[in-house]
Protein backbone atom coordinates (compact mmCIF):
# COMPACT_ATOMS: atom_id res chain seq x y z
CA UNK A 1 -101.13 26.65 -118.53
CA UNK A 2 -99.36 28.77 -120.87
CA UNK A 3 -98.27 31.20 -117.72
CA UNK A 4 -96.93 27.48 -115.73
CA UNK A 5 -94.33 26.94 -118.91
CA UNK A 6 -92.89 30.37 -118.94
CA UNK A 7 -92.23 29.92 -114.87
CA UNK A 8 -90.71 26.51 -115.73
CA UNK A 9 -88.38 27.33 -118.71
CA UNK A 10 -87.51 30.88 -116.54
CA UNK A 11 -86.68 28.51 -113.86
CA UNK A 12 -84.53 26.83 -116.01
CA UNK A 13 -82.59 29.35 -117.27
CA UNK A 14 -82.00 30.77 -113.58
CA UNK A 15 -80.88 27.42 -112.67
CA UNK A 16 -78.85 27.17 -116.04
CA UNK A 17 -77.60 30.91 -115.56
CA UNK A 18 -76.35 30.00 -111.58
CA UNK A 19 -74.58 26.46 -112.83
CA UNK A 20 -72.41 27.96 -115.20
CA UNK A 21 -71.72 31.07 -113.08
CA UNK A 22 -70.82 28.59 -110.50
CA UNK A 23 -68.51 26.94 -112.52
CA UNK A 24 -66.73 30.17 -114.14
CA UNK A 25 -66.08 30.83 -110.39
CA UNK A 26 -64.68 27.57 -109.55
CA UNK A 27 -62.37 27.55 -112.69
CA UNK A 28 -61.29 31.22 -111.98
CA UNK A 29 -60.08 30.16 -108.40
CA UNK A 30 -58.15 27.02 -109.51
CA UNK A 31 -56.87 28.56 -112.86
CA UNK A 32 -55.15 31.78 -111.34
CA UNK A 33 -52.16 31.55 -109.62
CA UNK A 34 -51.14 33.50 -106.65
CA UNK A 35 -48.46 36.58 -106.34
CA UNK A 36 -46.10 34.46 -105.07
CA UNK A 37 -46.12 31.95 -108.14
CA UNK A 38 -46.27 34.84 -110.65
CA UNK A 39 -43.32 36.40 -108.53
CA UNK A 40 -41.08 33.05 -109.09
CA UNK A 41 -42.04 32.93 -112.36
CA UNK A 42 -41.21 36.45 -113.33
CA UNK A 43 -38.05 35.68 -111.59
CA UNK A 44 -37.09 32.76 -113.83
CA UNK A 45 -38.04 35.12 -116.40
CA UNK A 46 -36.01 37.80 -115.77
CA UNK A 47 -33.19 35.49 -114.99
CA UNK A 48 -33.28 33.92 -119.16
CA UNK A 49 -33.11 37.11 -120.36
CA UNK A 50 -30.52 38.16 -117.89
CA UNK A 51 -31.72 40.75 -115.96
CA UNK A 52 -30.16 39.54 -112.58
CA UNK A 53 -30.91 42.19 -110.58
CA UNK A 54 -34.57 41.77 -111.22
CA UNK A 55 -34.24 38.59 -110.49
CA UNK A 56 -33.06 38.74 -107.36
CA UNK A 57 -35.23 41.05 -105.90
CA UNK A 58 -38.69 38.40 -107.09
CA UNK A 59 -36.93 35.68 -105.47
CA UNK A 60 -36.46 37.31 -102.51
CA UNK A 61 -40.10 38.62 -103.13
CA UNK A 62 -40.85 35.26 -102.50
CA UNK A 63 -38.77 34.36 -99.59
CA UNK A 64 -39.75 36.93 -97.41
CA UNK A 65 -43.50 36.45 -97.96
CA UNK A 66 -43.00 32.43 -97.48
CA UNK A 67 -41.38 33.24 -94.49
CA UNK A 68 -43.59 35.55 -93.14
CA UNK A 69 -46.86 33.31 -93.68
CA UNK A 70 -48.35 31.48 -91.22
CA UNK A 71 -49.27 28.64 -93.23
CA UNK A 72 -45.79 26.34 -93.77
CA UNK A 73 -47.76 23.16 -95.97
CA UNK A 74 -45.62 20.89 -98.28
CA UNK A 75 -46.28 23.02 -101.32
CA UNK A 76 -45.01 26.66 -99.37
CA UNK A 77 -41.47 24.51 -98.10
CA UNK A 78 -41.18 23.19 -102.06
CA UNK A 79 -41.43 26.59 -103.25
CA UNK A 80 -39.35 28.27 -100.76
CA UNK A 81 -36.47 25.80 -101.20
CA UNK A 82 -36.80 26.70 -105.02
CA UNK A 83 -36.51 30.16 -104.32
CA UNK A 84 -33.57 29.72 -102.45
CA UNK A 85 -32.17 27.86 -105.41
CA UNK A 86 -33.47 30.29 -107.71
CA UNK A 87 -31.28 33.03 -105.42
CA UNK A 88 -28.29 30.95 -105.08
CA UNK A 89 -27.95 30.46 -108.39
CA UNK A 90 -28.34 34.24 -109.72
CA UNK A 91 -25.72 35.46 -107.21
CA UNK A 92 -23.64 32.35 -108.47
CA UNK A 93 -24.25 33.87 -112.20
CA UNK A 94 -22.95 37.54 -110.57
CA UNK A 95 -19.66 35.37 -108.85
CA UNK A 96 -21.45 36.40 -105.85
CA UNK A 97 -20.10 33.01 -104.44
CA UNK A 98 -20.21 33.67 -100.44
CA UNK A 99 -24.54 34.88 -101.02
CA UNK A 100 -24.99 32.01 -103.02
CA UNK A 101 -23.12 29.28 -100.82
CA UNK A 102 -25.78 30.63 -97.66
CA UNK A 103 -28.74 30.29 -100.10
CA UNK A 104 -27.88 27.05 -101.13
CA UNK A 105 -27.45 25.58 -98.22
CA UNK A 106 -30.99 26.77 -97.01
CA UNK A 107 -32.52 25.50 -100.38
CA UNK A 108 -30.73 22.18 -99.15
CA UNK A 109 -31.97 22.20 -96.11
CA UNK A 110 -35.76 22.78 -96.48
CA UNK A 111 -35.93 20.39 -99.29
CA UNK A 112 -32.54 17.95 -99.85
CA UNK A 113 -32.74 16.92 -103.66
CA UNK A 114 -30.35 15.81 -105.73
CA UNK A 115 -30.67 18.88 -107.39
CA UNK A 116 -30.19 21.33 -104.61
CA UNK A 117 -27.27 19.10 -103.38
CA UNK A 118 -25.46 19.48 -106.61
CA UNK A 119 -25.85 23.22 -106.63
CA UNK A 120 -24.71 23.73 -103.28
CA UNK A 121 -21.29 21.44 -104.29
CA UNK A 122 -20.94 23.46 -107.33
CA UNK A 123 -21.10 26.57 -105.40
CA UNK A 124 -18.75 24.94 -102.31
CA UNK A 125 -16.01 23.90 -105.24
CA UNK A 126 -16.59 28.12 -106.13
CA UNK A 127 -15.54 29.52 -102.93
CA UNK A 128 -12.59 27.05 -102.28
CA UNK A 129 -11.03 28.13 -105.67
CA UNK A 130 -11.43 32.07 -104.78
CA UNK A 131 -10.32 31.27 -101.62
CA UNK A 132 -7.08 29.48 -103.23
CA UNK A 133 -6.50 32.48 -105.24
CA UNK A 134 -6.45 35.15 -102.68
C-alpha cells in the first residue's frame, strides 16, 4: 500500500508540474508582444525624446513588414494606419511637409479617424503656406 501512495502523490505532482508549465506557456505567448509592436513602440519612444531619425526608420520598420505580410486582419490595418501617422507626423516635426502630406493621407485612408483626418488638414494647411511663400 505504502508503494500505491508514492505512485499517486508522484502522479500528482507530474500532473501539478505539467498544469503550471502549461500555463507559464500560455501566459508567455499572450504577454509578449511581437517585433512589430516593440518596433512602434520604440518609435514613439524615440520620437519623446527627439531622436527623429530613429524614429523614422522603426516606423517604417513597421510599414514595410505590415506590408509585406500576408495576413491583412483588423488589428495589422489599425497598426499600419498608426504607423503612417506615426511617420507623417515625425517628418511634419523635421518641416518635411511634402513626406508627411503622402503619409497622412495613407494613414487616412486605411483607417479614416478623426484623428488621422485632423493630421492630414494640419499637414495640407503646411504645404499651402510654403507653397505661398515660395
Amino acid at each position: 500500500m505504502d508503494n500505491n501512495l508514492k505512485f499517486a502523490h508522484n502522479l500528482k505532482s507530474s500532473m501539478i508540474i505539467k498544469y503550471v508549465f502549461h500555463i507559464f506557456i500560455i501566459i508567455l505567448f499572450l504577454g509578449c508582444k511581437n517585433d512589430i509592436e516593440l518596433s512602434m513602440e520604440r518609435g514613439i519612444q524615440f520620437y519623446e525624446w527627439d531622436m527623429l531619425e530613429k524614429a523614422i526608420l522603426e516606423f517604417k520598420y513597421v510599414i514595410h513588414t505590415l506590408e509585406n505580410e500576408n495576413k491583412q486582419n483588423y488589428n495589422n490595418i489599425e497598426l499600419l494606419s498608426r504607423a503612417h501617422h506615426n511617420l507623417a507626423v515625425s517628418y511634419a516635426k523635421k518641416s518635411w511637409y511634402t513626406d508627411a502630406l503622402e503619409e497622412a493621407i495613407i494613414a487616412f485612408k486605411l483607417l479614416p479617424t478623426d484623428e488621422n483626418r485632423q493630421v492630414l488638414e494640419l499637414i495640407r494647411t503646411k504645404v499651402s503656406k510654403n507653397k505661398e511663400k515660395l
